[in-house]
Every structure is written in structure tokens, then in C-alpha cells.
PDB file of N, CA and C in Angstrom:
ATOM      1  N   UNK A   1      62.406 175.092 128.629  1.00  0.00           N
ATOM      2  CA  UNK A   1      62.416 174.140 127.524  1.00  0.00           C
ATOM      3  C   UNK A   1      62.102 174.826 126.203  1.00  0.00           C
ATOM      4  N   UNK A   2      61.106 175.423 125.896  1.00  0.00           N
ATOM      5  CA  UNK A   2      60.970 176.365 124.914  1.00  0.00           C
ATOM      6  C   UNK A   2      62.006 177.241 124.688  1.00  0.00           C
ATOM      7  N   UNK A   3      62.599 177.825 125.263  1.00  0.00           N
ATOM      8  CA  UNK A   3      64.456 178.685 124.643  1.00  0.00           C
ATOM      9  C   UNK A   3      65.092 177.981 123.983  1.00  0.00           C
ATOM     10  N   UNK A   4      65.215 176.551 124.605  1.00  0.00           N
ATOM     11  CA  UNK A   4      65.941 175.548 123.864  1.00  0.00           C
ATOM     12  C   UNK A   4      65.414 175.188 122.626  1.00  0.00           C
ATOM     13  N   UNK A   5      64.225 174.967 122.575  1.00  0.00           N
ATOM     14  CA  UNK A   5      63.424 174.672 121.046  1.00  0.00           C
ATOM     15  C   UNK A   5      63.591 175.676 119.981  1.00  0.00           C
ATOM     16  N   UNK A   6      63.737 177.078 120.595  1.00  0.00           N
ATOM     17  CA  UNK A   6      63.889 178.076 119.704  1.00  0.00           C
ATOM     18  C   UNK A   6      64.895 177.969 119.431  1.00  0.00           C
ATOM     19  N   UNK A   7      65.834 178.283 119.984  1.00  0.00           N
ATOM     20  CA  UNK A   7      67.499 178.843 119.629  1.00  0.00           C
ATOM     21  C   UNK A   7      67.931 177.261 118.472  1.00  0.00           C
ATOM     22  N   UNK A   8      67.327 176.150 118.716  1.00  0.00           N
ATOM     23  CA  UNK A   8      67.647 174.921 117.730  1.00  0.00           C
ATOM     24  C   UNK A   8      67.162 175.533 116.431  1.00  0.00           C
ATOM     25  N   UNK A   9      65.448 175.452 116.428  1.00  0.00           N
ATOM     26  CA  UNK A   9      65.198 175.802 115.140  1.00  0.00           C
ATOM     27  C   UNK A   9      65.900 177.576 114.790  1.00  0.00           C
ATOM     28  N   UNK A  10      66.482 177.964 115.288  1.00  0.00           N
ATOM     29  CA  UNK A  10      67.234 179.037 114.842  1.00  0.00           C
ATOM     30  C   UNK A  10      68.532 178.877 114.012  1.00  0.00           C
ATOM     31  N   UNK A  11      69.258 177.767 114.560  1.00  0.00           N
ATOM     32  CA  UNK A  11      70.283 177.232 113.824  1.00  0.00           C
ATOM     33  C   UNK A  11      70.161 176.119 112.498  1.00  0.00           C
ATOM     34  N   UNK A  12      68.395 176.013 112.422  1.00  0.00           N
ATOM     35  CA  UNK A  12      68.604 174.892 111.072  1.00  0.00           C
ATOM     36  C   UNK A  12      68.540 175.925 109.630  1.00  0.00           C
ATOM     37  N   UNK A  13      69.583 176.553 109.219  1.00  0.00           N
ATOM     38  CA  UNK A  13      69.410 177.221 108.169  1.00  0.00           C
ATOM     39  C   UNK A  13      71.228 176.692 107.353  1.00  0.00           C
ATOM     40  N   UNK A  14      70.622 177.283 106.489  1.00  0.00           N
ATOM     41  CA  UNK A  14      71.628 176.755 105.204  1.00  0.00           C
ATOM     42  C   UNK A  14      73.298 177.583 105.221  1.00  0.00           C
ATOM     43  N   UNK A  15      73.982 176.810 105.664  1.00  0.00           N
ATOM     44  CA  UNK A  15      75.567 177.122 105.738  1.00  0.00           C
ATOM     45  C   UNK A  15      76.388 177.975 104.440  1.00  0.00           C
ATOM     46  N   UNK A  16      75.314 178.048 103.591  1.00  0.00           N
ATOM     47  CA  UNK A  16      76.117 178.728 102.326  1.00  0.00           C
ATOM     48  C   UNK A  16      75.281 180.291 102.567  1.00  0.00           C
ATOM     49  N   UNK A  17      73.919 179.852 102.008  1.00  0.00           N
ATOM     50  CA  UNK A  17      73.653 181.524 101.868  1.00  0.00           C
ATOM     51  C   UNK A  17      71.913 181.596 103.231  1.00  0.00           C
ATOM     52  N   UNK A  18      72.272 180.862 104.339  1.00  0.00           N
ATOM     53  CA  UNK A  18      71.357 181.493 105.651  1.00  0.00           C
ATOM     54  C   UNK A  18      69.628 181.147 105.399  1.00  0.00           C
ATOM     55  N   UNK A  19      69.549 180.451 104.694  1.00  0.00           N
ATOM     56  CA  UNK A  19      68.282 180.425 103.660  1.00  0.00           C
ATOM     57  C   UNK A  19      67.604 179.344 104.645  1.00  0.00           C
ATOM     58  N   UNK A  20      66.147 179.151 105.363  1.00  0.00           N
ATOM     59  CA  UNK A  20      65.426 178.386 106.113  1.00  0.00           C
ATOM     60  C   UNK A  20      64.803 177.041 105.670  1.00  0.00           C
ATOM     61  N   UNK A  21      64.606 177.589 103.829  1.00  0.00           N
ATOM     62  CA  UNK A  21      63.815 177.208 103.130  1.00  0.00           C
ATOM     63  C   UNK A  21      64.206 176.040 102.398  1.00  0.00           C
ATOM     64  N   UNK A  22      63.469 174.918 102.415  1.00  0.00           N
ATOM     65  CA  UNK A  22      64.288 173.894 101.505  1.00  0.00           C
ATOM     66  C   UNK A  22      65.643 173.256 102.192  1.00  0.00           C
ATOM     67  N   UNK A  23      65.521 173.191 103.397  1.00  0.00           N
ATOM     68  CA  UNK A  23      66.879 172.530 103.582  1.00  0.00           C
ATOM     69  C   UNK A  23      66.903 170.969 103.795  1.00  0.00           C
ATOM     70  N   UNK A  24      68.050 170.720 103.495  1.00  0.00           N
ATOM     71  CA  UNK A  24      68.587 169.297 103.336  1.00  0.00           C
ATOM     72  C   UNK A  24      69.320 169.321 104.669  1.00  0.00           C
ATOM     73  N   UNK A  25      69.103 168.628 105.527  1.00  0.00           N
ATOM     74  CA  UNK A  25      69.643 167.855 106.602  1.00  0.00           C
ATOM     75  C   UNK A  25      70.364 166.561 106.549  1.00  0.00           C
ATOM     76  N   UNK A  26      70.183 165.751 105.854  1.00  0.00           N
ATOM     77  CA  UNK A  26      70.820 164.135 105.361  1.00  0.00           C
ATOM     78  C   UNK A  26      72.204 164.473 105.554  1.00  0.00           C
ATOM     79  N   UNK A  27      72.735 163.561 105.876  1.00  0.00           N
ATOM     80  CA  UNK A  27      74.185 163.559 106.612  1.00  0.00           C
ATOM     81  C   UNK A  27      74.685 164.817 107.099  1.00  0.00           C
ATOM     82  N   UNK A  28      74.296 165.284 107.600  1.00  0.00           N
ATOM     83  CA  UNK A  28      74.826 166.721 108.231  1.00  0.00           C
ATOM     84  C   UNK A  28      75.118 167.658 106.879  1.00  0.00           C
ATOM     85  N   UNK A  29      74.418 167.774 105.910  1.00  0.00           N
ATOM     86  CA  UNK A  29      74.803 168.683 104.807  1.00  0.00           C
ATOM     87  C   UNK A  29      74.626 170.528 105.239  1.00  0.00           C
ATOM     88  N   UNK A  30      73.074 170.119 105.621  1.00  0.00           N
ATOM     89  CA  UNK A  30      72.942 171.734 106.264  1.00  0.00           C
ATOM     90  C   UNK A  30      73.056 172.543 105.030  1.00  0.00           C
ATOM     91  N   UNK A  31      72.565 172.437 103.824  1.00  0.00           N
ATOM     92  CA  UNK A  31      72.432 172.921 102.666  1.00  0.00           C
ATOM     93  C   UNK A  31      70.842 173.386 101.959  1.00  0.00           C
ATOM     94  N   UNK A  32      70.072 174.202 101.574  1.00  0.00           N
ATOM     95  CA  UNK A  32      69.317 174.475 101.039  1.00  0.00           C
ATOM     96  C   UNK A  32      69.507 173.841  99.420  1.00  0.00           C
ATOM     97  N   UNK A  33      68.254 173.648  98.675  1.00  0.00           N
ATOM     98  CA  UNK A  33      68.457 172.568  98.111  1.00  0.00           C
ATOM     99  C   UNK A  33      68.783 173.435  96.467  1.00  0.00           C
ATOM    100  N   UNK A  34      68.801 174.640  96.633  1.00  0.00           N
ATOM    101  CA  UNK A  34      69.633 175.438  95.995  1.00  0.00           C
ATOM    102  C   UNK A  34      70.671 175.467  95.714  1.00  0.00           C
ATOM    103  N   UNK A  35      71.436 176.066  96.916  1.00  0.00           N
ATOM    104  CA  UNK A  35      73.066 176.106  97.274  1.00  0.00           C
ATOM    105  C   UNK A  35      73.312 174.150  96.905  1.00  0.00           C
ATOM    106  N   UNK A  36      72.655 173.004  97.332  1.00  0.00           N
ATOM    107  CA  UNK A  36      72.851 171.918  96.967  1.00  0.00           C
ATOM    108  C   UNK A  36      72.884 171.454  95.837  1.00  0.00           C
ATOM    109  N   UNK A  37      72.094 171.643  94.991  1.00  0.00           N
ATOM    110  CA  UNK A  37      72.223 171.733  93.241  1.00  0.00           C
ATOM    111  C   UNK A  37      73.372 172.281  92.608  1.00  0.00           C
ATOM    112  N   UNK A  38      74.018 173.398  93.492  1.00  0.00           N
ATOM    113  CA  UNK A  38      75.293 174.192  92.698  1.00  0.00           C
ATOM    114  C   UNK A  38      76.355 172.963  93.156  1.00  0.00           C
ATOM    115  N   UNK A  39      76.645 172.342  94.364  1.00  0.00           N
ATOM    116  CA  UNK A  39      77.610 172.107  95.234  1.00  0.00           C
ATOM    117  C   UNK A  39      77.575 170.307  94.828  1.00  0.00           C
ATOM    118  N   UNK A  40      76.503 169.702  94.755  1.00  0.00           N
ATOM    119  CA  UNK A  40      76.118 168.626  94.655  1.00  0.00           C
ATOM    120  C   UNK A  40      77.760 167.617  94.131  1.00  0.00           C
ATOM    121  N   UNK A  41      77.987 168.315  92.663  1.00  0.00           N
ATOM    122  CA  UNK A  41      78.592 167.294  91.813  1.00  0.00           C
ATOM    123  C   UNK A  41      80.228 167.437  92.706  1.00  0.00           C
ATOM    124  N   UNK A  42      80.687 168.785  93.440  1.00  0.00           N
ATOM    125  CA  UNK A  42      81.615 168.544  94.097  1.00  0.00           C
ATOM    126  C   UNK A  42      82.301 168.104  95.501  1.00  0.00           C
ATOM    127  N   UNK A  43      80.545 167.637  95.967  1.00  0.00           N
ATOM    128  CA  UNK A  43      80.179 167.049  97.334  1.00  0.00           C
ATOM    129  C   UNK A  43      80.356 165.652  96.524  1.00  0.00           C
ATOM    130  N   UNK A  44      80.616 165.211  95.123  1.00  0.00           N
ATOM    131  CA  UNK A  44      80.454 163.648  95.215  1.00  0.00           C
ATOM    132  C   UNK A  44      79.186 162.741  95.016  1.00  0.00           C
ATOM    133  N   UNK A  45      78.074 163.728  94.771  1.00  0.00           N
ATOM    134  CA  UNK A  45      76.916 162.792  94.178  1.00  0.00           C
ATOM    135  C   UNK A  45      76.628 163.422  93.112  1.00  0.00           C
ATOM    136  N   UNK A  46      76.164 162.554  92.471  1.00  0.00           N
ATOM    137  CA  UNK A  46      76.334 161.966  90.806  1.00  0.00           C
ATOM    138  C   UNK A  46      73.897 162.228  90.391  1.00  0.00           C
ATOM    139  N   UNK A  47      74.394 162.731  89.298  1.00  0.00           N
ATOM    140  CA  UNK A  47      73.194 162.790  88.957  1.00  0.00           C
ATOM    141  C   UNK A  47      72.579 161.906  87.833  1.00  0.00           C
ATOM    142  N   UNK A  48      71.517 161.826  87.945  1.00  0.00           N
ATOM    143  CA  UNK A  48      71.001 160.303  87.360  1.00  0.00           C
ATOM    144  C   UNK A  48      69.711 160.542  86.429  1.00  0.00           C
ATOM    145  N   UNK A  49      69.802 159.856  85.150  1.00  0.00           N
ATOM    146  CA  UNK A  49      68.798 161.221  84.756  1.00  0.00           C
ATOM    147  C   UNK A  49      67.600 159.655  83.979  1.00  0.00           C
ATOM    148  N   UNK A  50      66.695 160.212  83.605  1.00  0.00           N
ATOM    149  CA  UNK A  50      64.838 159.255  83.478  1.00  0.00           C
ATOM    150  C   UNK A  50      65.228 158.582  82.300  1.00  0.00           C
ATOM    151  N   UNK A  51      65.543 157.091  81.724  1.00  0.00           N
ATOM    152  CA  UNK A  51      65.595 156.525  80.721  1.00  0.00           C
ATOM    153  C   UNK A  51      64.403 155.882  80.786  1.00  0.00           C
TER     154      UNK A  51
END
């Protein structure tokens, strides 16, 4: 059971640049919230800013 736990958290890293840190999981993005800031506006969400 533990191989299995590992080899999972082995695969939660970021699909652009491998990064562990900061990742976004929400709808299957699989994005660090880096690589997500660059990618965001051509993934279709819209940024919203403090009035």
C-alpha cells in the first residue's frame, strides 16, 4: 500500500515546468500556480480585479 501512496504523490507535479510546489489541482489543471498565472487568460478564466 505504501508504493502506491508514493508513486501517486510522485505524479502530483505541474505539467508545464515539473514544479511540486503550489499546485492547482481544480478540474484536472495539474498546473503550478505560476505556470497558471502565465496560461490562465488562455485556459479561459478571466481576472477580476478589488473595486
Amino acid at each position: 500500500m505504501k508504493g502506491k501512496l508514493k508513486e501517486k504523490k510522485r505524479d502530483l507535479k505541474c505539467r508545464i515546468c515539473n514544479s511540486e510546489k503550489g499546485l492547482i489541482r481544480k478540474y484536472g489543471l495539474m498546473l503550478c500556480r505560476r505556470c497558471f498565472k502565465e496560461q490562465a487568460e488562455r485556459l479561459g478564466f478571466k481576472k477580476y480585479g478589488y473595486h
